[in-house]
PDB file of N, CA and C in Angstrom:
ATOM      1  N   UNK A   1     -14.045  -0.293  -7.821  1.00  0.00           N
ATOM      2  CA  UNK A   1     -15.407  -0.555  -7.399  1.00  0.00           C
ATOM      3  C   UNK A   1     -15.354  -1.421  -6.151  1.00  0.00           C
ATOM      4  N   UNK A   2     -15.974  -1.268  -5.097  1.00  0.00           N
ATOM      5  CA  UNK A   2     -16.252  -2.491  -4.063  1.00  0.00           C
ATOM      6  C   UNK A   2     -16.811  -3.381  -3.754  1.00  0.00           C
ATOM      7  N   UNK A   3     -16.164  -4.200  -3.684  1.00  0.00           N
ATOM      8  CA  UNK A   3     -16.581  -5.443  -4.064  1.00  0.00           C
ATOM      9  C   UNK A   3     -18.337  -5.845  -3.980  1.00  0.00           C
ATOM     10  N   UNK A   4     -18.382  -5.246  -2.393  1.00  0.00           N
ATOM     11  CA  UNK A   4     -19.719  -5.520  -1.749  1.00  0.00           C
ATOM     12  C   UNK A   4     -20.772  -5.163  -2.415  1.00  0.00           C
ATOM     13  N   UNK A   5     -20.635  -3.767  -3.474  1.00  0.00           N
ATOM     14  CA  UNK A   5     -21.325  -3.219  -3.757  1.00  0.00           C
ATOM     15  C   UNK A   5     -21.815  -4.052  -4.617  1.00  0.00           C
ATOM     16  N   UNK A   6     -20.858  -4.348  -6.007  1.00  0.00           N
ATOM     17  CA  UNK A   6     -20.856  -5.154  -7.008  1.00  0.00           C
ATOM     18  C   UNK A   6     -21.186  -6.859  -6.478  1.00  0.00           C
ATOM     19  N   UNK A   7     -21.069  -7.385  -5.306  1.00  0.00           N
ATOM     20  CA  UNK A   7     -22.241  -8.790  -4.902  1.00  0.00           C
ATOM     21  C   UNK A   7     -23.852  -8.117  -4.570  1.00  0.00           C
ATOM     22  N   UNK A   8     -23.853  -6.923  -4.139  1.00  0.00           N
ATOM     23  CA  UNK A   8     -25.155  -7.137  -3.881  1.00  0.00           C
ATOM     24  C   UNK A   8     -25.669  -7.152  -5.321  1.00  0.00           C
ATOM     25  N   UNK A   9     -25.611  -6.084  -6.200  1.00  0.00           N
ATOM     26  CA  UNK A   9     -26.183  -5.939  -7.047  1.00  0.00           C
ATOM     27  C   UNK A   9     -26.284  -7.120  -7.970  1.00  0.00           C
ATOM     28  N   UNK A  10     -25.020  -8.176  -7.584  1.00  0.00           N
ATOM     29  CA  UNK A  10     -25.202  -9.295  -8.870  1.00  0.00           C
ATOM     30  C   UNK A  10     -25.872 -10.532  -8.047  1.00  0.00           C
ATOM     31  N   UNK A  11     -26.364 -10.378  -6.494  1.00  0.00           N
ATOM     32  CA  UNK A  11     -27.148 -11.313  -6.020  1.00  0.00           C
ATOM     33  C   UNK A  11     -28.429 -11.205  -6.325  1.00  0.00           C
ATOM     34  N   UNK A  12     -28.828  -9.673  -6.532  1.00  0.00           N
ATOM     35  CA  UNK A  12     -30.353  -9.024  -6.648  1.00  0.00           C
ATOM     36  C   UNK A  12     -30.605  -9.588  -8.176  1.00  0.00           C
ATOM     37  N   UNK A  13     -29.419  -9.604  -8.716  1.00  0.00           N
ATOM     38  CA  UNK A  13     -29.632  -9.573 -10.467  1.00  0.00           C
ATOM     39  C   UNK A  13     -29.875 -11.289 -10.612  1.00  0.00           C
ATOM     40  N   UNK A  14     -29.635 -12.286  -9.874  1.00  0.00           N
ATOM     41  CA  UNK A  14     -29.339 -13.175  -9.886  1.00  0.00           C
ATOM     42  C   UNK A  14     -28.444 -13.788 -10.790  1.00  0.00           C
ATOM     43  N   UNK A  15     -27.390 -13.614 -10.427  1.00  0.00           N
ATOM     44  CA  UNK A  15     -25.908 -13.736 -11.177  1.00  0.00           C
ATOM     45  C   UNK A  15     -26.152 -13.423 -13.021  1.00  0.00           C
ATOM     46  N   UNK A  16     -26.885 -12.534 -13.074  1.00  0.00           N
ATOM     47  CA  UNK A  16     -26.892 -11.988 -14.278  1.00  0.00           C
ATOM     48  C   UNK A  16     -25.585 -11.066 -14.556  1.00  0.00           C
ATOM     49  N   UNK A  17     -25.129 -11.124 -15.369  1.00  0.00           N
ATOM     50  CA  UNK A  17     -23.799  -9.792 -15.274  1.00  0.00           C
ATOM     51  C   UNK A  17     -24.062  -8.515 -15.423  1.00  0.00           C
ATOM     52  N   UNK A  18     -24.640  -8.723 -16.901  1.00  0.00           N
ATOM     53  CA  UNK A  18     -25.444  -7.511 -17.554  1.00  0.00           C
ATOM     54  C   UNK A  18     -26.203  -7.024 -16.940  1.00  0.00           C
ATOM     55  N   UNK A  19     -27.060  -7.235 -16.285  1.00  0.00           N
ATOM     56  CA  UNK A  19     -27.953  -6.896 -15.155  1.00  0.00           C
ATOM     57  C   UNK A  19     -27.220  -5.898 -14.045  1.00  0.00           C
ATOM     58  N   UNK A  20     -26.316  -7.046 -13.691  1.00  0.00           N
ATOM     59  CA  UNK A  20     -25.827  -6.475 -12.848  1.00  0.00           C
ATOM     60  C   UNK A  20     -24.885  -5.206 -12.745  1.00  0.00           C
ATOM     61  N   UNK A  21     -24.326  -4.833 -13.928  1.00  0.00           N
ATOM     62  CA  UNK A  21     -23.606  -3.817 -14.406  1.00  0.00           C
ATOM     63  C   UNK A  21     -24.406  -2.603 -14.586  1.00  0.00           C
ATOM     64  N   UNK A  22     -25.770  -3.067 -15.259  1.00  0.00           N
ATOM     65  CA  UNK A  22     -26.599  -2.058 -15.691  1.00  0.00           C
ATOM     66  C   UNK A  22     -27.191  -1.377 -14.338  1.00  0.00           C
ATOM     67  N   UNK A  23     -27.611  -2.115 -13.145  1.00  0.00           N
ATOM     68  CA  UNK A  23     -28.070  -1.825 -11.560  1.00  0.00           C
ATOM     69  C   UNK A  23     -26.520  -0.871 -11.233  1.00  0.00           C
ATOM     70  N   UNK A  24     -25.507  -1.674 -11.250  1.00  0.00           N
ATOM     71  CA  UNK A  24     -24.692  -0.470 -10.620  1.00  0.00           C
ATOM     72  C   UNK A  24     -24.322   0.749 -11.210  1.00  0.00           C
ATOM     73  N   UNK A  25     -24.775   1.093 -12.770  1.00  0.00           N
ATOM     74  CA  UNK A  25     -24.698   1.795 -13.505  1.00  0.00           C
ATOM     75  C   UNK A  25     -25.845   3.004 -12.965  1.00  0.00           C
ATOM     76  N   UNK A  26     -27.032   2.568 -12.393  1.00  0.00           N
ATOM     77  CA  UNK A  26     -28.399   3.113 -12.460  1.00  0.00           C
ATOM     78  C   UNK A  26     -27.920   3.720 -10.797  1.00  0.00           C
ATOM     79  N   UNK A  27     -27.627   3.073  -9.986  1.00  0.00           N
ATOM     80  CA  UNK A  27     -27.712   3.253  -8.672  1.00  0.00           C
ATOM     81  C   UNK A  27     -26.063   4.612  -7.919  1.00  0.00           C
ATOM     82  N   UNK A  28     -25.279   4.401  -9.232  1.00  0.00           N
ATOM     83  CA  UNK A  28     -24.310   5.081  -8.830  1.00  0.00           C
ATOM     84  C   UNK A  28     -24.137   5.755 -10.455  1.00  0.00           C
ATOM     85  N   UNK A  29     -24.750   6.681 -10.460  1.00  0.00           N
ATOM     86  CA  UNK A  29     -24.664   7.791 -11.614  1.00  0.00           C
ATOM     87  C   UNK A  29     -23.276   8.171 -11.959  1.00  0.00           C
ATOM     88  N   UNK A  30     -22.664   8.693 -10.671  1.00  0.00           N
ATOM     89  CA  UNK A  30     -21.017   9.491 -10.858  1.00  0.00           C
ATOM     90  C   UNK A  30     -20.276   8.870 -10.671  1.00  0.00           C
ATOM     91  N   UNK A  31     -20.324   7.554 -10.697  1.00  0.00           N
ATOM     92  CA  UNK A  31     -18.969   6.635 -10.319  1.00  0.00           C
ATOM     93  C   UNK A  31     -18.473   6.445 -11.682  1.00  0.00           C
ATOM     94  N   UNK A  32     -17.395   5.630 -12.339  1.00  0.00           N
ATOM     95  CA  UNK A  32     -17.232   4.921 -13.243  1.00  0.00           C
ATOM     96  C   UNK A  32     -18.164   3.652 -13.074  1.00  0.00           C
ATOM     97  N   UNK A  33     -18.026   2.894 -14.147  1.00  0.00           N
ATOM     98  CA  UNK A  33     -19.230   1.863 -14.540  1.00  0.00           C
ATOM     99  C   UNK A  33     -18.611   0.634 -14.830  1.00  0.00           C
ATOM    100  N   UNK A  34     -18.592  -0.365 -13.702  1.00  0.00           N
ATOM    101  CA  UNK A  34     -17.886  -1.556 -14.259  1.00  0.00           C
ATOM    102  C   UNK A  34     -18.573  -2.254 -15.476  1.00  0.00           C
ATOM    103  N   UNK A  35     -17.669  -3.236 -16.146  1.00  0.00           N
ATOM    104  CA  UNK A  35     -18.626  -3.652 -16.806  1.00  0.00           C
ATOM    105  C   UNK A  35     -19.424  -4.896 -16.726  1.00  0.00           C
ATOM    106  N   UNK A  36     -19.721  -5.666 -17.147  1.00  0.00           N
ATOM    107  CA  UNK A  36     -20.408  -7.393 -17.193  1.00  0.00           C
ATOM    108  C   UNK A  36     -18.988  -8.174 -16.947  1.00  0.00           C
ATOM    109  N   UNK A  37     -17.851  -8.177 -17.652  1.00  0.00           N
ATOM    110  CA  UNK A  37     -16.772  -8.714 -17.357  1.00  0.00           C
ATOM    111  C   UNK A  37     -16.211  -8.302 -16.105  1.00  0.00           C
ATOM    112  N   UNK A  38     -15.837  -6.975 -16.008  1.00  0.00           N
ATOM    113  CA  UNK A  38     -15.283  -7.137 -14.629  1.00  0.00           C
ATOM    114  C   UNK A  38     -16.090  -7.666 -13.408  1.00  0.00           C
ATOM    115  N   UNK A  39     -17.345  -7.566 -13.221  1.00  0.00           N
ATOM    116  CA  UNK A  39     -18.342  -8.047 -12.477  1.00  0.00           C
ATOM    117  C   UNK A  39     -18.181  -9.561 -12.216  1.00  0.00           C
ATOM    118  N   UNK A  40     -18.135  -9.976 -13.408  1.00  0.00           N
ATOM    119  CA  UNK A  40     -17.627 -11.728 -13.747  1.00  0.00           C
ATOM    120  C   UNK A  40     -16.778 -12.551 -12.891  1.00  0.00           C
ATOM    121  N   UNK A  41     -15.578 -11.175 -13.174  1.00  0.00           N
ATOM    122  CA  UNK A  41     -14.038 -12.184 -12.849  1.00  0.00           C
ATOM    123  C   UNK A  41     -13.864 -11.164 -11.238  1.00  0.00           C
ATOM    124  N   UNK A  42     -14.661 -10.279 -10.837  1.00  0.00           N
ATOM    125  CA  UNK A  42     -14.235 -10.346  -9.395  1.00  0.00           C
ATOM    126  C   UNK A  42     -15.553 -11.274  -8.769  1.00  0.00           C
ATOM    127  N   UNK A  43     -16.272 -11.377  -9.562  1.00  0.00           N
ATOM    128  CA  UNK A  43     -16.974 -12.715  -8.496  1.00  0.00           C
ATOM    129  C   UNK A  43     -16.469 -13.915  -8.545  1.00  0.00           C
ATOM    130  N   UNK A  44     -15.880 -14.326  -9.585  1.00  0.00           N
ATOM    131  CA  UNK A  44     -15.152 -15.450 -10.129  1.00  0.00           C
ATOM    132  C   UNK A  44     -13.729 -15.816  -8.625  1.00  0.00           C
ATOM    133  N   UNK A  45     -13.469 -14.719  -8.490  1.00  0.00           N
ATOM    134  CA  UNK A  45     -11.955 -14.355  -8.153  1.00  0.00           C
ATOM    135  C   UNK A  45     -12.347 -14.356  -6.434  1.00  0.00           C
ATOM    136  N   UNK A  46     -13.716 -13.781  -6.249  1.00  0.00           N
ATOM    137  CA  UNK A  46     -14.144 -13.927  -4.462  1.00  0.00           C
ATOM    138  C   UNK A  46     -14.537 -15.135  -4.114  1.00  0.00           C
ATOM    139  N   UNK A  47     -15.192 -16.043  -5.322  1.00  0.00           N
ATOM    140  CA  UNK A  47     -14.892 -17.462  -4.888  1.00  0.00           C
ATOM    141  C   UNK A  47     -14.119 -18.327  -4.579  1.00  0.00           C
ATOM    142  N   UNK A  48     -13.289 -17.590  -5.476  1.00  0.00           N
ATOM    143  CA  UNK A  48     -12.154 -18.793  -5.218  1.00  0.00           C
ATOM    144  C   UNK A  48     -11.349 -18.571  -4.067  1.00  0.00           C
ATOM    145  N   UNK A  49     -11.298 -17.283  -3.416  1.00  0.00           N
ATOM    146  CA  UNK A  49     -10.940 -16.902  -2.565  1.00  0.00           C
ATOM    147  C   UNK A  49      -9.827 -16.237  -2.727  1.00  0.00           C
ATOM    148  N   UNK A  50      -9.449 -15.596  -3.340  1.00  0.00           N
ATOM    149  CA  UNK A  50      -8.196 -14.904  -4.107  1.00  0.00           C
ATOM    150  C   UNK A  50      -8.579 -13.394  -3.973  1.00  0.00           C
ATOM    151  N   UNK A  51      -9.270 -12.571  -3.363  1.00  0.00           N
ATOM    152  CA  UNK A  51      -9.722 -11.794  -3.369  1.00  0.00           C
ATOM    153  C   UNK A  51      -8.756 -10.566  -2.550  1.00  0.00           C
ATOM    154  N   UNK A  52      -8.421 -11.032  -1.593  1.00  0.00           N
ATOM    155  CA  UNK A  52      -7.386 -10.056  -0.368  1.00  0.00           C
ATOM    156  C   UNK A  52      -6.270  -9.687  -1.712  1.00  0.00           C
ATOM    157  N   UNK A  53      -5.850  -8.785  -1.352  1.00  0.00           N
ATOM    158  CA  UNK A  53      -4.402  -7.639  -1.769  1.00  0.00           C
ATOM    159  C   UNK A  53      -3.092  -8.376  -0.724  1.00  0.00           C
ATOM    160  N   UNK A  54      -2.126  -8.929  -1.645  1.00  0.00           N
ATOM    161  CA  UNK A  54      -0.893  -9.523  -1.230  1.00  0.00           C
ATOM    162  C   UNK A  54       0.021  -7.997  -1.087  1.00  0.00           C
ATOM    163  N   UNK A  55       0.264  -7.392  -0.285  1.00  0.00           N
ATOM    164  CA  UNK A  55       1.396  -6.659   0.230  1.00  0.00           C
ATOM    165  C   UNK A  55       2.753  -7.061   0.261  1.00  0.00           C
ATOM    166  N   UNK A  56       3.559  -6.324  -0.622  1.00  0.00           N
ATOM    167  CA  UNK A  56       4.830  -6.961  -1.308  1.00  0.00           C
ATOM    168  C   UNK A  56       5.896  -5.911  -0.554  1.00  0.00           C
ATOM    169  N   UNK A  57       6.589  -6.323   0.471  1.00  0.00           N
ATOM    170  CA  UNK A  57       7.698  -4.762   1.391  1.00  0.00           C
ATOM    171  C   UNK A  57       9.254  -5.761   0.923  1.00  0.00           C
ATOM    172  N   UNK A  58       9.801  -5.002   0.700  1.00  0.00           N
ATOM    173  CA  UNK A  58      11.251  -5.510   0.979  1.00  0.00           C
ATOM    174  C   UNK A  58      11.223  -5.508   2.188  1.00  0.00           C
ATOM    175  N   UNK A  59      12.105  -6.992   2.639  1.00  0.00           N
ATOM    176  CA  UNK A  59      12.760  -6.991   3.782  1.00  0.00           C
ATOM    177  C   UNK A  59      14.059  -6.714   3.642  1.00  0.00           C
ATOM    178  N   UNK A  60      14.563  -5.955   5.008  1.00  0.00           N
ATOM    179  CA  UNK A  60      15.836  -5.379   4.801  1.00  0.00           C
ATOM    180  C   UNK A  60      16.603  -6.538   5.692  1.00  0.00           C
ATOM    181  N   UNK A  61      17.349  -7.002   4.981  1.00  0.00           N
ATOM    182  CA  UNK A  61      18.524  -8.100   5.506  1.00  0.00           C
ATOM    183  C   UNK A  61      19.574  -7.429   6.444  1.00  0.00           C
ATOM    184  N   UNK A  62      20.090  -7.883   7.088  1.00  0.00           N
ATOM    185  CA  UNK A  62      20.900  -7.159   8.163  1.00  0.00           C
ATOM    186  C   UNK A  62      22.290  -7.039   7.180  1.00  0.00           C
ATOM    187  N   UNK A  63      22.296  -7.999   6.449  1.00  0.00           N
ATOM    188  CA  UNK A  63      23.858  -7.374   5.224  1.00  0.00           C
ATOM    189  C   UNK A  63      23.181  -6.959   4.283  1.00  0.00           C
ATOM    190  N   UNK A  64      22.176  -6.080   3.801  1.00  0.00           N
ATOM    191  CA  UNK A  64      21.966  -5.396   3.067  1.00  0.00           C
ATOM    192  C   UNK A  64      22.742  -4.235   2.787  1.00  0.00           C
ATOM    193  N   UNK A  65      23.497  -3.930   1.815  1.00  0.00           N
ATOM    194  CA  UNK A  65      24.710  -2.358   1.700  1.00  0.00           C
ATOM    195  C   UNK A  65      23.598  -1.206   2.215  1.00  0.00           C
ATOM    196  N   UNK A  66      23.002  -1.226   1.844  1.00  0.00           N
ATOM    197  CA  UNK A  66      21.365   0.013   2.583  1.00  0.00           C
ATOM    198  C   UNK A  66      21.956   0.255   3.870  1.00  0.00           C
ATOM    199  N   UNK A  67      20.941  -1.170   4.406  1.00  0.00           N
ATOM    200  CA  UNK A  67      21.005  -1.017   5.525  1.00  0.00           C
ATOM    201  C   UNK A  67      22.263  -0.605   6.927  1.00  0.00           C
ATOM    202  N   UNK A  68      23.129  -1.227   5.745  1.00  0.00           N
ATOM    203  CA  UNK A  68      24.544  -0.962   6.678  1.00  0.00           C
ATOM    204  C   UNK A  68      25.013   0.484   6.411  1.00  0.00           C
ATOM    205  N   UNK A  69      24.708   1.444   5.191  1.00  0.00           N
ATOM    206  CA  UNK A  69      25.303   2.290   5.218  1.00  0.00           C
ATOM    207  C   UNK A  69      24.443   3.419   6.455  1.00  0.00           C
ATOM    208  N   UNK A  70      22.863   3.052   6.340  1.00  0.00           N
ATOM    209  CA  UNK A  70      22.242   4.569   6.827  1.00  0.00           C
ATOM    210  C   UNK A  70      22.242   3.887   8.867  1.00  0.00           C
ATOM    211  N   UNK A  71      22.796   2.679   9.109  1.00  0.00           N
ATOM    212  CA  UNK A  71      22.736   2.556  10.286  1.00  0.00           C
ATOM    213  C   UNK A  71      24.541   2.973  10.900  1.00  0.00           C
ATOM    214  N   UNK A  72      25.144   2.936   9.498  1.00  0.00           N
ATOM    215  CA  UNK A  72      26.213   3.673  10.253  1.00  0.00           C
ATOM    216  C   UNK A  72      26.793   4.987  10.017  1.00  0.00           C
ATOM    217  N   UNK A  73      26.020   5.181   9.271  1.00  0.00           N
ATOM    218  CA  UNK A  73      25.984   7.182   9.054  1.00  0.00           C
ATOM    219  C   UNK A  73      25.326   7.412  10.860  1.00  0.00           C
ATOM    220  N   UNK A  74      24.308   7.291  10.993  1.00  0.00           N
ATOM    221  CA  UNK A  74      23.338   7.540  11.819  1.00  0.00           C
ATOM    222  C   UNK A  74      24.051   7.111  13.201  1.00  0.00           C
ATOM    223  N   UNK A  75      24.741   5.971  13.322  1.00  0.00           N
ATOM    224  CA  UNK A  75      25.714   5.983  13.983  1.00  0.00           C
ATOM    225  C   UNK A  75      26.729   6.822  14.500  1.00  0.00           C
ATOM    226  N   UNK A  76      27.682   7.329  13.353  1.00  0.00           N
ATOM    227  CA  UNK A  76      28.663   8.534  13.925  1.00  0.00           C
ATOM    228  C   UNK A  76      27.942   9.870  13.716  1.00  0.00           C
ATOM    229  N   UNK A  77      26.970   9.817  13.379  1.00  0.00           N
ATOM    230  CA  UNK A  77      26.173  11.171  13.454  1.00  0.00           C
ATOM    231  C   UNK A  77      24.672  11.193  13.368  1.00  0.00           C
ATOM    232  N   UNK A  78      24.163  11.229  15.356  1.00  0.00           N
ATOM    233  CA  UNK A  78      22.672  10.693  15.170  1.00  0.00           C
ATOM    234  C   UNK A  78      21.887  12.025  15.037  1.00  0.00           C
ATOM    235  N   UNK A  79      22.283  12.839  14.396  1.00  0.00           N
ATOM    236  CA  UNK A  79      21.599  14.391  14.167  1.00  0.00           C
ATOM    237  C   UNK A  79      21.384  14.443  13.097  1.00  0.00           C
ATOM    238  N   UNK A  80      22.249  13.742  12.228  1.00  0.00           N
ATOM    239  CA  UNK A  80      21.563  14.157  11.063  1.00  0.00           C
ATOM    240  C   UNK A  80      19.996  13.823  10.523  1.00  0.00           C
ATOM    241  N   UNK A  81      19.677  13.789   9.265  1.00  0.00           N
ATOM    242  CA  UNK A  81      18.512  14.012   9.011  1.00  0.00           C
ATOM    243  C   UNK A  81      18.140  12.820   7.809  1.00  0.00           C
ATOM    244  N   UNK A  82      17.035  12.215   7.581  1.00  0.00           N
ATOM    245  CA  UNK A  82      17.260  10.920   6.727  1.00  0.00           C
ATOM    246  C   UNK A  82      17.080  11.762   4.991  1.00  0.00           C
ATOM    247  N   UNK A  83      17.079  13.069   5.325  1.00  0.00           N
ATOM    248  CA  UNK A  83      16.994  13.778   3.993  1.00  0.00           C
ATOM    249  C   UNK A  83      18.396  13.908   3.411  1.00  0.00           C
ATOM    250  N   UNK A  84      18.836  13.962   4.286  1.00  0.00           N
ATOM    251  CA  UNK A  84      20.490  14.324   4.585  1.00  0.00           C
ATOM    252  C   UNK A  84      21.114  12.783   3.906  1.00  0.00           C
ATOM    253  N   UNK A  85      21.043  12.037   4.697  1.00  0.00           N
ATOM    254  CA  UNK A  85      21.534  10.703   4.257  1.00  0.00           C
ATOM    255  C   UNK A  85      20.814  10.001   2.881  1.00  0.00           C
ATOM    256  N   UNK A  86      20.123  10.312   2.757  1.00  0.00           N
ATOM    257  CA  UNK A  86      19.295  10.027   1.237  1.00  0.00           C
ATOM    258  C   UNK A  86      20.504  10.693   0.398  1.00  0.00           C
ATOM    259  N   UNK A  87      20.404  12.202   0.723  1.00  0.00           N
ATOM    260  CA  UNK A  87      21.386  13.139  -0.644  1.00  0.00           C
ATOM    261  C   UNK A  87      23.041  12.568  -0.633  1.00  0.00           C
ATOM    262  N   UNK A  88      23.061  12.344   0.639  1.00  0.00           N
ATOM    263  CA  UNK A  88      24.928  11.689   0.628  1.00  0.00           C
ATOM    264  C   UNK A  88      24.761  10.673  -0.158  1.00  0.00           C
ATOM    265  N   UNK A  89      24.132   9.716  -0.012  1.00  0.00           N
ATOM    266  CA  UNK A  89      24.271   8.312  -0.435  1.00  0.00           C
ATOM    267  C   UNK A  89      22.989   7.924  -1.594  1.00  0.00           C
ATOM    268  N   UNK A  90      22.620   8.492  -1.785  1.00  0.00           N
ATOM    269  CA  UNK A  90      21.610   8.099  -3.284  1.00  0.00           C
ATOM    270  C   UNK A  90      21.022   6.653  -2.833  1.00  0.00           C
ATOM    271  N   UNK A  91      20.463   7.244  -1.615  1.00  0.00           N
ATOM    272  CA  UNK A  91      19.160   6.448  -1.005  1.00  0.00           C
ATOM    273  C   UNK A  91      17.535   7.088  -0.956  1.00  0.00           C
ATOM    274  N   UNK A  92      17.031   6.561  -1.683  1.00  0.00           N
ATOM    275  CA  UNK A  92      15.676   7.571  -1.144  1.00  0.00           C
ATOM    276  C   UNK A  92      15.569   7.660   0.238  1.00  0.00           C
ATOM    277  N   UNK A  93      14.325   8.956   0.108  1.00  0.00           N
ATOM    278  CA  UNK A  93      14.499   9.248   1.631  1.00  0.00           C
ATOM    279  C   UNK A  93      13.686   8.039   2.698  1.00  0.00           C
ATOM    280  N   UNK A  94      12.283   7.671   1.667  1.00  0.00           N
ATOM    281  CA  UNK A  94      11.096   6.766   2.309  1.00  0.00           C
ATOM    282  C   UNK A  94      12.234   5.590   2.728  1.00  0.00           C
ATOM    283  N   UNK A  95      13.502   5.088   1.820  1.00  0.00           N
ATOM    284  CA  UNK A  95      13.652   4.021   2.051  1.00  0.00           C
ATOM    285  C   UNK A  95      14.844   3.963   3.764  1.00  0.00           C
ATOM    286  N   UNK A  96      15.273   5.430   3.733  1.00  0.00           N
ATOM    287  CA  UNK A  96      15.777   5.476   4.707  1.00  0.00           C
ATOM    288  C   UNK A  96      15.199   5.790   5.792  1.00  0.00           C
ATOM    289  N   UNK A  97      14.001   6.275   5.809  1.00  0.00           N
ATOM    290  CA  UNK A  97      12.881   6.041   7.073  1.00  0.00           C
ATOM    291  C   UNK A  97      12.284   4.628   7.066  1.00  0.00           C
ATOM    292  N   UNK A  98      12.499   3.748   6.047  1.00  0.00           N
ATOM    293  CA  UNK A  98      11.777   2.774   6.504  1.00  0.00           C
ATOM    294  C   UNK A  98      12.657   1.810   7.029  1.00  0.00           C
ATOM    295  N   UNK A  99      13.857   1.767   6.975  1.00  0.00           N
ATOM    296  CA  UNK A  99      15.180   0.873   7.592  1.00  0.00           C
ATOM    297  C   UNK A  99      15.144   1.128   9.114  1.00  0.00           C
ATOM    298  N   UNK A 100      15.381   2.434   9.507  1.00  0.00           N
ATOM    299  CA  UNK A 100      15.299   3.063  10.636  1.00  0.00           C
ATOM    300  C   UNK A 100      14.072   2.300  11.580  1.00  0.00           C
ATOM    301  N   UNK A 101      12.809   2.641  10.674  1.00  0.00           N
ATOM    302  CA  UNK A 101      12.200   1.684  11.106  1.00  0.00           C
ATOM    303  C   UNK A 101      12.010   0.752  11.609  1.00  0.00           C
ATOM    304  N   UNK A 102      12.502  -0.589  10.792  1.00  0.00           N
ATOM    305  CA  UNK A 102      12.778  -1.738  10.619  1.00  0.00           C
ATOM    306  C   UNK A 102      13.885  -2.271  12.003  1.00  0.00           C
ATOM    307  N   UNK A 103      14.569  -0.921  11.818  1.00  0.00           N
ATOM    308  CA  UNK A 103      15.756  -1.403  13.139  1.00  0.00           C
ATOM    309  C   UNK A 103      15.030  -1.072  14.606  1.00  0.00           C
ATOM    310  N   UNK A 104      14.020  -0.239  13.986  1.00  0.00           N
ATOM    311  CA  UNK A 104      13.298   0.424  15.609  1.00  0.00           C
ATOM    312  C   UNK A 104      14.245   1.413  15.722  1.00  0.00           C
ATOM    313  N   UNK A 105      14.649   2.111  14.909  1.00  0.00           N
ATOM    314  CA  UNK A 105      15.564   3.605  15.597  1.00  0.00           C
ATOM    315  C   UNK A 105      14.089   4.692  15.624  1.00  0.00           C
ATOM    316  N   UNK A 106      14.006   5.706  16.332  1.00  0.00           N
ATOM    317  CA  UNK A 106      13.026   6.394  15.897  1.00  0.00           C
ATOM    318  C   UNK A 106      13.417   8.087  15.888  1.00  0.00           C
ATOM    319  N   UNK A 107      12.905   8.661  15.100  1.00  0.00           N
ATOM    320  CA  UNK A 107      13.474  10.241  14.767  1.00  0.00           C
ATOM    321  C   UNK A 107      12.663  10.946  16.315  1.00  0.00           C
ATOM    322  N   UNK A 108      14.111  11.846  16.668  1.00  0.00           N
ATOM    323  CA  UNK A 108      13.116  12.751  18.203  1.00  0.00           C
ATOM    324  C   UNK A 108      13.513  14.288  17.594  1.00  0.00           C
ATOM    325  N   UNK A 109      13.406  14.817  18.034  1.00  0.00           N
ATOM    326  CA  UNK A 109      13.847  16.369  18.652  1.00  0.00           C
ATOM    327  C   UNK A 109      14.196  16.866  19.648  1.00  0.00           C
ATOM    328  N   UNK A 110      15.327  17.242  19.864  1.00  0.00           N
ATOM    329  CA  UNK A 110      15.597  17.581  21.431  1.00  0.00           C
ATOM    330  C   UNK A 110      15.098  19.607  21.224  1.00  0.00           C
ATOM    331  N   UNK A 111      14.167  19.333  22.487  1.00  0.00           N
ATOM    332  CA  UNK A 111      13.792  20.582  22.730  1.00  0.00           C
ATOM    333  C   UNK A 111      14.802  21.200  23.710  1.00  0.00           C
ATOM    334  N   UNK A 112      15.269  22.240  24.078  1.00  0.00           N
ATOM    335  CA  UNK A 112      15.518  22.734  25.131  1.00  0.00           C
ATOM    336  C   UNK A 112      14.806  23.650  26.003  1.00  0.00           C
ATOM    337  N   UNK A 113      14.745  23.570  27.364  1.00  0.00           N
ATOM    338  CA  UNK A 113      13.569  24.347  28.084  1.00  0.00           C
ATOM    339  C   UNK A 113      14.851  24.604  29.203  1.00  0.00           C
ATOM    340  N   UNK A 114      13.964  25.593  30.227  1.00  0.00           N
ATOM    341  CA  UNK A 114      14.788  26.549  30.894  1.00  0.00           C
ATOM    342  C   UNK A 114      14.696  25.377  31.892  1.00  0.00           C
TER     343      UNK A 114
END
């Protein structure tokens, strides 16, 4: 549910919950239906200011075994493919596009033209 949606309706309700559950219930037919509690504890939770989404990435350490293996595959062979190096080495593939990444290598294609 969003957030915004769920303050207006519990400002209109005047911090009623029930109210306020029952308004977003009435106003959005096909959605799911929060309830009085969840209404509660994300207003509870926007006060306090706790509200933003913490984004959790591994960082890849420069001695990470990962990192050292797909920067030196890619090394003696910059053709291959990170699908390729995933299946050699029982790396996923996302995690070997995201190292690459991380190092700033970036995947090209060499076209040839006349």
């Amino acid at each position: 549910m969003p957030v915004g949606i769920a303050n207006q309706g519990h400002g209109e309700c005047r911090s009623v919950y029930v109210r306020a559950a029952a308004l977003y219930a009435e106003r959005y037919p096909n959605r799911r239906h929060p309830t009085y509690i969840t209404i509660r504890d994300l207003t509870n939770i926007a006060r306090e200011g706790r509200l933003h989404r913490e984004r959790r990435r591994h960082e890849y350490g420069e001695n990470d075994n990962r990192v050292l293996t797909v920067l030196a595959v890619v090394y003696l062979n910059p053709h291959i493919s990170s699908r390729e190096i995933g299946r050699q080495h029982g790396i996923p593939k996302s995690t070997v596009l995201r190292i690459l990444k991380a190092q700033r290598y970036h995947a090209y294609h060499i076209t040839l033209i006349q």
